[in-house]
Protein backbone atom coordinates (compact mmCIF):
# COMPACT_ATOMS: atom_id res chain seq x y z
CA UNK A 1 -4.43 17.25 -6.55
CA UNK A 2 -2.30 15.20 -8.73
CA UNK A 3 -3.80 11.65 -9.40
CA UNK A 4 -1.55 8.66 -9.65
CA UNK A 5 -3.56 5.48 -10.44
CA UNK A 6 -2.75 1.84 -9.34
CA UNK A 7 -3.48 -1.72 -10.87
CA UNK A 8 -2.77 -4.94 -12.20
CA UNK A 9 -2.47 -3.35 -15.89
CA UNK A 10 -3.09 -0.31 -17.84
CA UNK A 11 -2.28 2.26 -14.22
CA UNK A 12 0.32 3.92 -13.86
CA UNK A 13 1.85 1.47 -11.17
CA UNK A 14 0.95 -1.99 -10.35
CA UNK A 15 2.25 -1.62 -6.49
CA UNK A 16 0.94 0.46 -3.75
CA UNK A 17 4.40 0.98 -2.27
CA UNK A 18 5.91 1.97 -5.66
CA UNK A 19 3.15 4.40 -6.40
CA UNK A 20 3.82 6.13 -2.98
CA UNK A 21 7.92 5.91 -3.50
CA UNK A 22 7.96 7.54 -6.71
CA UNK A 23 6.58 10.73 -4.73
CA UNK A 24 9.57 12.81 -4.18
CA UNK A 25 7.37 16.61 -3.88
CA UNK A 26 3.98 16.00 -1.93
CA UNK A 27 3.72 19.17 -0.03
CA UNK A 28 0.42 21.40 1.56
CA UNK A 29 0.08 23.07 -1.85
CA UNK A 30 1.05 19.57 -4.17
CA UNK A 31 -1.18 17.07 -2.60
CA UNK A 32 -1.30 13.18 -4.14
CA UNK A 33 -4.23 11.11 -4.75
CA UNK A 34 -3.75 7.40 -4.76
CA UNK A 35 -6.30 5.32 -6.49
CA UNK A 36 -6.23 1.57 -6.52
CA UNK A 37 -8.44 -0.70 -8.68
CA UNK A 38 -9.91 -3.55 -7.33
CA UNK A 39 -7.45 -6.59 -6.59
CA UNK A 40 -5.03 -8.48 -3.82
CA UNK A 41 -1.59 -6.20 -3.64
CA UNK A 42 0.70 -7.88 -1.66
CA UNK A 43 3.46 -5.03 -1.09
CA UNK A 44 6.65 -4.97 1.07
CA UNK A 45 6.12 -2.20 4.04
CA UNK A 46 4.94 0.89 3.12
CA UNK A 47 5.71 4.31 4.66
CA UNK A 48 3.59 7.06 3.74
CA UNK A 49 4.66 10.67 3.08
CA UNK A 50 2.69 13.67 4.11
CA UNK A 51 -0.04 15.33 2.18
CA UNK A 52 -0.68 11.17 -0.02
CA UNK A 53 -4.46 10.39 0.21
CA UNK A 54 -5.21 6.63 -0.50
CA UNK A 55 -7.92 5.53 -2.12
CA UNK A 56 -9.40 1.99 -2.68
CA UNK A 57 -12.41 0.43 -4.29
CA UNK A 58 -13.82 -0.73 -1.18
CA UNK A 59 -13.22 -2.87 1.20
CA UNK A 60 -14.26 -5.82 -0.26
CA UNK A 61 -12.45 -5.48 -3.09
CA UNK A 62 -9.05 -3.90 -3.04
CA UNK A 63 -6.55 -5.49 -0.34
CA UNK A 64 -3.20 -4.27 0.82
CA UNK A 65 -1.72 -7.90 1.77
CA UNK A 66 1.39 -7.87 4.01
CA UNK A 67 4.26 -9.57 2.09
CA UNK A 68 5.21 -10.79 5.43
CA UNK A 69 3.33 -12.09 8.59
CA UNK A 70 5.69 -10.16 10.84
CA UNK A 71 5.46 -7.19 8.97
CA UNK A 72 3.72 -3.54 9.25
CA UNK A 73 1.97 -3.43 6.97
CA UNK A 74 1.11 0.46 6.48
CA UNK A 75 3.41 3.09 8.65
CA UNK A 76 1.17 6.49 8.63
CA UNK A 77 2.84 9.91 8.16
CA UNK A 78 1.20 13.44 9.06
CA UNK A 79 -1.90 15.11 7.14
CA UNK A 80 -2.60 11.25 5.22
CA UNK A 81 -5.57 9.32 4.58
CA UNK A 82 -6.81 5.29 4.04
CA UNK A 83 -9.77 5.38 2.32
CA UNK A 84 -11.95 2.44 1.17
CA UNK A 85 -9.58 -0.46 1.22
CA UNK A 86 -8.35 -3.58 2.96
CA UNK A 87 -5.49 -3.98 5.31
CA UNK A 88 -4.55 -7.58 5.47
CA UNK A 89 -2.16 -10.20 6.92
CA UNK A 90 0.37 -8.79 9.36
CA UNK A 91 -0.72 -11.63 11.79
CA UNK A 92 2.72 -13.26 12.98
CA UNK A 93 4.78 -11.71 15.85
CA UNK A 94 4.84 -8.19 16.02
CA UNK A 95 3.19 -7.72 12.68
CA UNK A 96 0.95 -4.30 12.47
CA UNK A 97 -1.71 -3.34 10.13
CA UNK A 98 -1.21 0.31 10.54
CA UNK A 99 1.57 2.10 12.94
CA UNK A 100 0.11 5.50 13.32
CA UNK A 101 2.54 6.62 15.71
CA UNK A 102 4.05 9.79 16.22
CA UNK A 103 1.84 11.98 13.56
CA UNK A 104 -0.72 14.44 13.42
CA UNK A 105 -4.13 14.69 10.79
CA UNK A 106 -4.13 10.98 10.05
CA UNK A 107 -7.84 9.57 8.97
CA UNK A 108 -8.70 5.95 8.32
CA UNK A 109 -12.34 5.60 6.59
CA UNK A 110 -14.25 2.58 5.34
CA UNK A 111 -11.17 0.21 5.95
CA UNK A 112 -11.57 -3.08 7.03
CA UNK A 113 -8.30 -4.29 9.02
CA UNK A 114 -7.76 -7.99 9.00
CA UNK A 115 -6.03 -10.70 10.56
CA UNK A 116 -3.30 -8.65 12.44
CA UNK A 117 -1.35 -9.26 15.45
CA UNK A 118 -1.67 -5.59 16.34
CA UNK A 119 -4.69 -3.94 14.03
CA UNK A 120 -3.48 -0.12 14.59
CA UNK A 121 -0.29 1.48 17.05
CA UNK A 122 -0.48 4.88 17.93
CA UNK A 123 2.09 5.74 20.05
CA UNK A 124 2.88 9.42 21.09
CA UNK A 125 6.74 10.27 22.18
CA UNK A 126 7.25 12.94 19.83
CA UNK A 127 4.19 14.72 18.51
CA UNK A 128 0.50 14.60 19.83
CA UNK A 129 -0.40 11.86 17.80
CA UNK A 130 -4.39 13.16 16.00
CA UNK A 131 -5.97 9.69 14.39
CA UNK A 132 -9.14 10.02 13.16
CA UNK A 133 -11.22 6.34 12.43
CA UNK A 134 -14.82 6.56 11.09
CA UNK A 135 -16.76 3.11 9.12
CA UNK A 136 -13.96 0.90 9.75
CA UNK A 137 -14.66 -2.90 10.52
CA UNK A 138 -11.80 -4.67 12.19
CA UNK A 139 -11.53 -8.85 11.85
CA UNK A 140 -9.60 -12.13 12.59
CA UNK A 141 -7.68 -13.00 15.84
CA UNK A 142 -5.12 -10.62 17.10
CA UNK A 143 -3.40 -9.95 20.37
CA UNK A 144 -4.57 -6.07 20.52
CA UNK A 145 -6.64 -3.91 18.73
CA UNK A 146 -5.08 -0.57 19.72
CA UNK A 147 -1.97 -0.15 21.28
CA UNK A 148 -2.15 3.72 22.55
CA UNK A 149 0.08 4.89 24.51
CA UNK A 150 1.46 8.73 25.19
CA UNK A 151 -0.63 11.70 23.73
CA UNK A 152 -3.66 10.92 21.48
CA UNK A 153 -6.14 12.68 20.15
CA UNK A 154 -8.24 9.80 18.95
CA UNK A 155 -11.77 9.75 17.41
CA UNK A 156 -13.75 7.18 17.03
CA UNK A 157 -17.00 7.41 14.88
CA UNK A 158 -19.57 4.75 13.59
């Protein structure tokens, strides 16, 4: 796959959101690999494109801050991954950590999800939506935890 590396200096982009906007040809047969070095990246809303894996430093270590408490912070596309990161902050009204709605082949692993209103949406009106969350540790005071609603194929492990 083709690598694109993210950090506060010497990476190729110091934002999340501007790694995964300069990807104009991410296809079955050109996949992307995020990485992103430890630290606290507090991006505008991101929206993924198909075939981006995302990879963090851990948990406890690299953080995807909402900009804004009302934002989302992460909006999932189709064949995608989180992987080893943070997802913080999205805790005023209506803010969402990740909106997995309407998409198929999603996977979040080893992500903790923090302080947000709603920690993940998965809503199914036009696809039958296929999340997939495994290691994931989910934190602070929100209003729900999942809102499902539609056709899901959800899995749930450890």
């Amino acid at each position: 796959p083709n690598i694109i590396t993210v950090g506060v200096a010497g990476m190729n982009f110091t934002s999340v959101k501007f790694a995964i906007d300069s990807i104009v040809d991410a296809s079955s047969t050109n996949r992307y690999m995020i990485n992103i070095h430890p630290g606290i990246y507090v991006e505008e809303e991101i929206t993924l494109k198909q075939y981006i894996y995302i990879y963090g430093c851990g948990p406890s270590v690299t953080y995807i801050q909402a900009n804004a408490s009302t934002d989302t912070i992460i909006t999932a596309a189709s064949y995608c991954s989180l992987n080893n990161l943070c997802v913080i902050g999205a805790s005023g009204t209506g803010g969402i950590g990740i909106n997995a709605s309407n998409i198929t082949k999603f996977i979040i692993d080893n992500c903790d999800i923090e302080d947000c209103t709603t920690l993940i949406k998965c809503i199914a009106t036009t696809v039958n939506t296929d999340l997939q969350i495994s290691s994931c540790i989910f934190y602070g005071s929100h209003v729900t935890c999942f809102d499902f609603d539609g056709t899901n194929s959800f899995i749930l492990v450890g």
